[in-house]
N, C-alpha and C. Protein backbone atom coordinates (compact mmCIF):
# COMPACT_ATOMS: atom_id res chain seq x y z
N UNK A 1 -167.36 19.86 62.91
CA UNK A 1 -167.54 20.96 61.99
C UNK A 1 -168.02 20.42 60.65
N UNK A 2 -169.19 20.85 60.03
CA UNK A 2 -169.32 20.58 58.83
C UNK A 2 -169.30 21.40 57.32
N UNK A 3 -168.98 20.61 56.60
CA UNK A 3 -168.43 21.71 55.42
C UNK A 3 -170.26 22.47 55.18
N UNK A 4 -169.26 23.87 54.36
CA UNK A 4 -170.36 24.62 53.72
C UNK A 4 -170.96 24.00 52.81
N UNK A 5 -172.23 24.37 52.42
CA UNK A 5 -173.13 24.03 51.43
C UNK A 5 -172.86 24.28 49.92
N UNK A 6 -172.54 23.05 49.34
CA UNK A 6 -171.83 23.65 48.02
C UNK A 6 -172.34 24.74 47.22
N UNK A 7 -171.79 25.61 46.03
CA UNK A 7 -172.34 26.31 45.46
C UNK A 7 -172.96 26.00 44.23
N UNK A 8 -173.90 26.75 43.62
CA UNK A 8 -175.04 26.21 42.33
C UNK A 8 -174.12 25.65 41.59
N UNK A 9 -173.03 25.59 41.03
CA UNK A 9 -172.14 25.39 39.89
C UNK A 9 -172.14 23.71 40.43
N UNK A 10 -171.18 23.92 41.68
CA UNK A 10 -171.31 22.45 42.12
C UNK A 10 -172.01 21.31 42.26
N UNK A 11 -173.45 22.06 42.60
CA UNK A 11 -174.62 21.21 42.55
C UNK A 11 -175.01 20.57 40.96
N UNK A 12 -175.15 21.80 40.40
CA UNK A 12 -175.11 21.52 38.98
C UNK A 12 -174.73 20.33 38.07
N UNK A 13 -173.35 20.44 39.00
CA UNK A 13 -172.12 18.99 37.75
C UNK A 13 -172.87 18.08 38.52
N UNK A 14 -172.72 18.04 40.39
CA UNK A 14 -173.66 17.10 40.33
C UNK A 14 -174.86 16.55 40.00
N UNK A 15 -175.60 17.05 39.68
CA UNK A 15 -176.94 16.74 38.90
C UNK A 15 -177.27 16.26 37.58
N UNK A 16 -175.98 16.64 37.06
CA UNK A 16 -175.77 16.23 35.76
C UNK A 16 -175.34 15.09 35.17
N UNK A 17 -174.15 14.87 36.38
CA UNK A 17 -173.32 13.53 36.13
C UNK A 17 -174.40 12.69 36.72
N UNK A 18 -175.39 12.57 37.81
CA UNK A 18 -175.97 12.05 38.54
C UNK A 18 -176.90 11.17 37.67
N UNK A 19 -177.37 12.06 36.54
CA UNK A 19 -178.39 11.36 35.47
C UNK A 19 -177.68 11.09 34.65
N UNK A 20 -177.06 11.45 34.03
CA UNK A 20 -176.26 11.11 32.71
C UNK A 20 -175.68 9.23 33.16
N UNK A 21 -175.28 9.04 34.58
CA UNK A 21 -174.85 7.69 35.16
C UNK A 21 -176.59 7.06 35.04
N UNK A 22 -177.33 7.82 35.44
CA UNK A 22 -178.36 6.66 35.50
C UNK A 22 -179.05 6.61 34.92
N UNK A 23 -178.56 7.17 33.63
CA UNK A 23 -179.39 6.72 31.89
C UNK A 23 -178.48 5.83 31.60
N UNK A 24 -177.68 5.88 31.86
CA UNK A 24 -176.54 4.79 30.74
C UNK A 24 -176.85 3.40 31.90
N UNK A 25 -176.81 3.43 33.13
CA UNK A 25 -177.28 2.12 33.86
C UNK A 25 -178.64 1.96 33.42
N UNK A 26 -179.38 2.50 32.80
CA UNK A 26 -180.63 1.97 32.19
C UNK A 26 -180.21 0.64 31.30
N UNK A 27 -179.33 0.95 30.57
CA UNK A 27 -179.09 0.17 29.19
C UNK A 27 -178.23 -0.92 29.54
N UNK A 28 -177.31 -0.42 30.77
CA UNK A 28 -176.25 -1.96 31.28
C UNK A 28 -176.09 -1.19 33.00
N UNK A 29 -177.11 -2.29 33.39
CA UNK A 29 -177.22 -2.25 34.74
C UNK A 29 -175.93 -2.14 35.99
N UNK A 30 -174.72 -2.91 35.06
CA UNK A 30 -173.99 -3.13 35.87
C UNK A 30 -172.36 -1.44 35.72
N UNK A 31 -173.39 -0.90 34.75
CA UNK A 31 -172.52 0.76 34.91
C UNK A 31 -172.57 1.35 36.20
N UNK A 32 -173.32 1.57 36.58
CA UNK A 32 -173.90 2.49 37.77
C UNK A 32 -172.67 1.68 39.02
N UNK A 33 -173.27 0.50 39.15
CA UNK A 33 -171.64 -0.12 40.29
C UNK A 33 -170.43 0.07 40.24
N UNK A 34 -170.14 -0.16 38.76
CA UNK A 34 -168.77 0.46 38.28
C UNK A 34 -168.31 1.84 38.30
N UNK A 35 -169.49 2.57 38.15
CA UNK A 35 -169.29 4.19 37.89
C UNK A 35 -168.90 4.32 39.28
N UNK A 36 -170.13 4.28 40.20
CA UNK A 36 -169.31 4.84 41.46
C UNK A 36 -168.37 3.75 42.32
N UNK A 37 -167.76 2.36 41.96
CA UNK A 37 -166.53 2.39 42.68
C UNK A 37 -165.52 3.49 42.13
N UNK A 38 -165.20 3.50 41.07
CA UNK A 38 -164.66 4.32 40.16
C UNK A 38 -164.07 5.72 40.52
N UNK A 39 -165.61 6.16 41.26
CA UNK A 39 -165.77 7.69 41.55
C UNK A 39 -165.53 7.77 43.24
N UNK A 40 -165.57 6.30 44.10
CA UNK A 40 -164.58 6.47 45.24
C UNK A 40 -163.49 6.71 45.48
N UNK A 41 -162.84 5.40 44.55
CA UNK A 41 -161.62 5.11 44.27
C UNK A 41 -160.85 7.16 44.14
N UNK A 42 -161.61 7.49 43.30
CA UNK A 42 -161.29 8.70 42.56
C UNK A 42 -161.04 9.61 43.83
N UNK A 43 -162.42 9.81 44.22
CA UNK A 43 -162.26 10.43 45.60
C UNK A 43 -161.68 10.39 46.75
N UNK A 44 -161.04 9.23 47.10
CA UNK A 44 -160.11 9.36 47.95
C UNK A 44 -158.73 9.96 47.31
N UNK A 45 -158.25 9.36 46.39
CA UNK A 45 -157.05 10.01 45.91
C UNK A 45 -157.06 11.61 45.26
N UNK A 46 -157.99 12.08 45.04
CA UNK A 46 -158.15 13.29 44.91
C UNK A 46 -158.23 14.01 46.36
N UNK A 47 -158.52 13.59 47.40
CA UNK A 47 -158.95 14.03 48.88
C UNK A 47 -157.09 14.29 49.27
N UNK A 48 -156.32 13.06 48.78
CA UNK A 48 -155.19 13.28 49.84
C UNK A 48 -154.16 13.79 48.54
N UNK A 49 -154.61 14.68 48.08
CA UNK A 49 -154.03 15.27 46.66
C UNK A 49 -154.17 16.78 47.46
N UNK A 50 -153.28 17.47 48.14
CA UNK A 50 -153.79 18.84 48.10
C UNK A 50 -154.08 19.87 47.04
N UNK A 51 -153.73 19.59 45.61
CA UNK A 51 -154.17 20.31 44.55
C UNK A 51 -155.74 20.41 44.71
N UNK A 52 -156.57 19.63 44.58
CA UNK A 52 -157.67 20.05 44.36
C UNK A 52 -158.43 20.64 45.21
N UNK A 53 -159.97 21.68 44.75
CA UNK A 53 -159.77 22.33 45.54
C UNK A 53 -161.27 21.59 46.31
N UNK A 54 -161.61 22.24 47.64
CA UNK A 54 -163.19 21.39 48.29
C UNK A 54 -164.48 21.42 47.57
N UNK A 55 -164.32 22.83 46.69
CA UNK A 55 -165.42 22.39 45.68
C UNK A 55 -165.43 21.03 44.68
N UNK A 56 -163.96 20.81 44.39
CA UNK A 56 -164.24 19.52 43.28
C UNK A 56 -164.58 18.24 44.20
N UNK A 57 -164.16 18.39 45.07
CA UNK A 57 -164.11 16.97 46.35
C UNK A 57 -165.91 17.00 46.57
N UNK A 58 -166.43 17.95 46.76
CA UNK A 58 -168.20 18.43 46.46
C UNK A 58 -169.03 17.72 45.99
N UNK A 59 -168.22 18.06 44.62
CA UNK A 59 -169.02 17.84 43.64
C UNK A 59 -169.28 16.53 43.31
N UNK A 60 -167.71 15.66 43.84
CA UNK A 60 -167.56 14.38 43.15
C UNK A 60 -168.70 13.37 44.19
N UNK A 61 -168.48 13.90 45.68
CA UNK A 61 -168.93 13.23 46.69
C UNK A 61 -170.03 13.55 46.79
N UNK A 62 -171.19 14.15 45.96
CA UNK A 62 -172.14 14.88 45.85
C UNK A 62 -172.76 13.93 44.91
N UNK A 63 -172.24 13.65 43.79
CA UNK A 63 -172.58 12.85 42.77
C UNK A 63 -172.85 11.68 43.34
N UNK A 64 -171.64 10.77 44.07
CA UNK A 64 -171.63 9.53 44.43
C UNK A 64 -172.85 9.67 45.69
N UNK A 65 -173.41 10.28 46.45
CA UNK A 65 -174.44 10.44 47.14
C UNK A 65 -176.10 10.33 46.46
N UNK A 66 -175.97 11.03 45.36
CA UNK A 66 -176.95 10.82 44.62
C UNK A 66 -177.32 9.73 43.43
N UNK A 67 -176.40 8.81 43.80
CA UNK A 67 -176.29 7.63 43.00
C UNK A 67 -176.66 6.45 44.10
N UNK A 68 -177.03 6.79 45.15
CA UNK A 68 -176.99 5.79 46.34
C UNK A 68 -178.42 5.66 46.29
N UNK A 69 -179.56 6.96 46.03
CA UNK A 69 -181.04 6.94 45.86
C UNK A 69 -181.51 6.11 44.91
């Protein structure tokens, strides 16, 4: 089964955070590696957190996807 297709909002943060990480790895190359262990690390413990909800899990794993291009 695969999840639904996030919604515009979601896409959004991702797109945002997505560049905002890869302007600042312009200036120190070694941000962008750090950012997304960071944002794994993050994501798993947010995953086995039932507070949050599948949109934020989305968004975050959405980001870290678009940091892989």
């Amino acid at each position: 089964m695969t999840s639904p297709l996030p919604n515009e909002s979601t896409q959004a943060i991702a797109v945002l955070a997505a560049c905002f990480v890869k302007t600042m790895g312009e200036k120190d190359p070694e941000f962008i590696a750090a950012f997304r262990n960071n944002l794994e690390e993050m994501y798993y413990q947010m995953r086995d957190n039932s507070y949050f909800p599948s949109g934020t899990l989305q968004a975050v794993r959405i980001t870290g996807d678009f940091l892989k291009t």
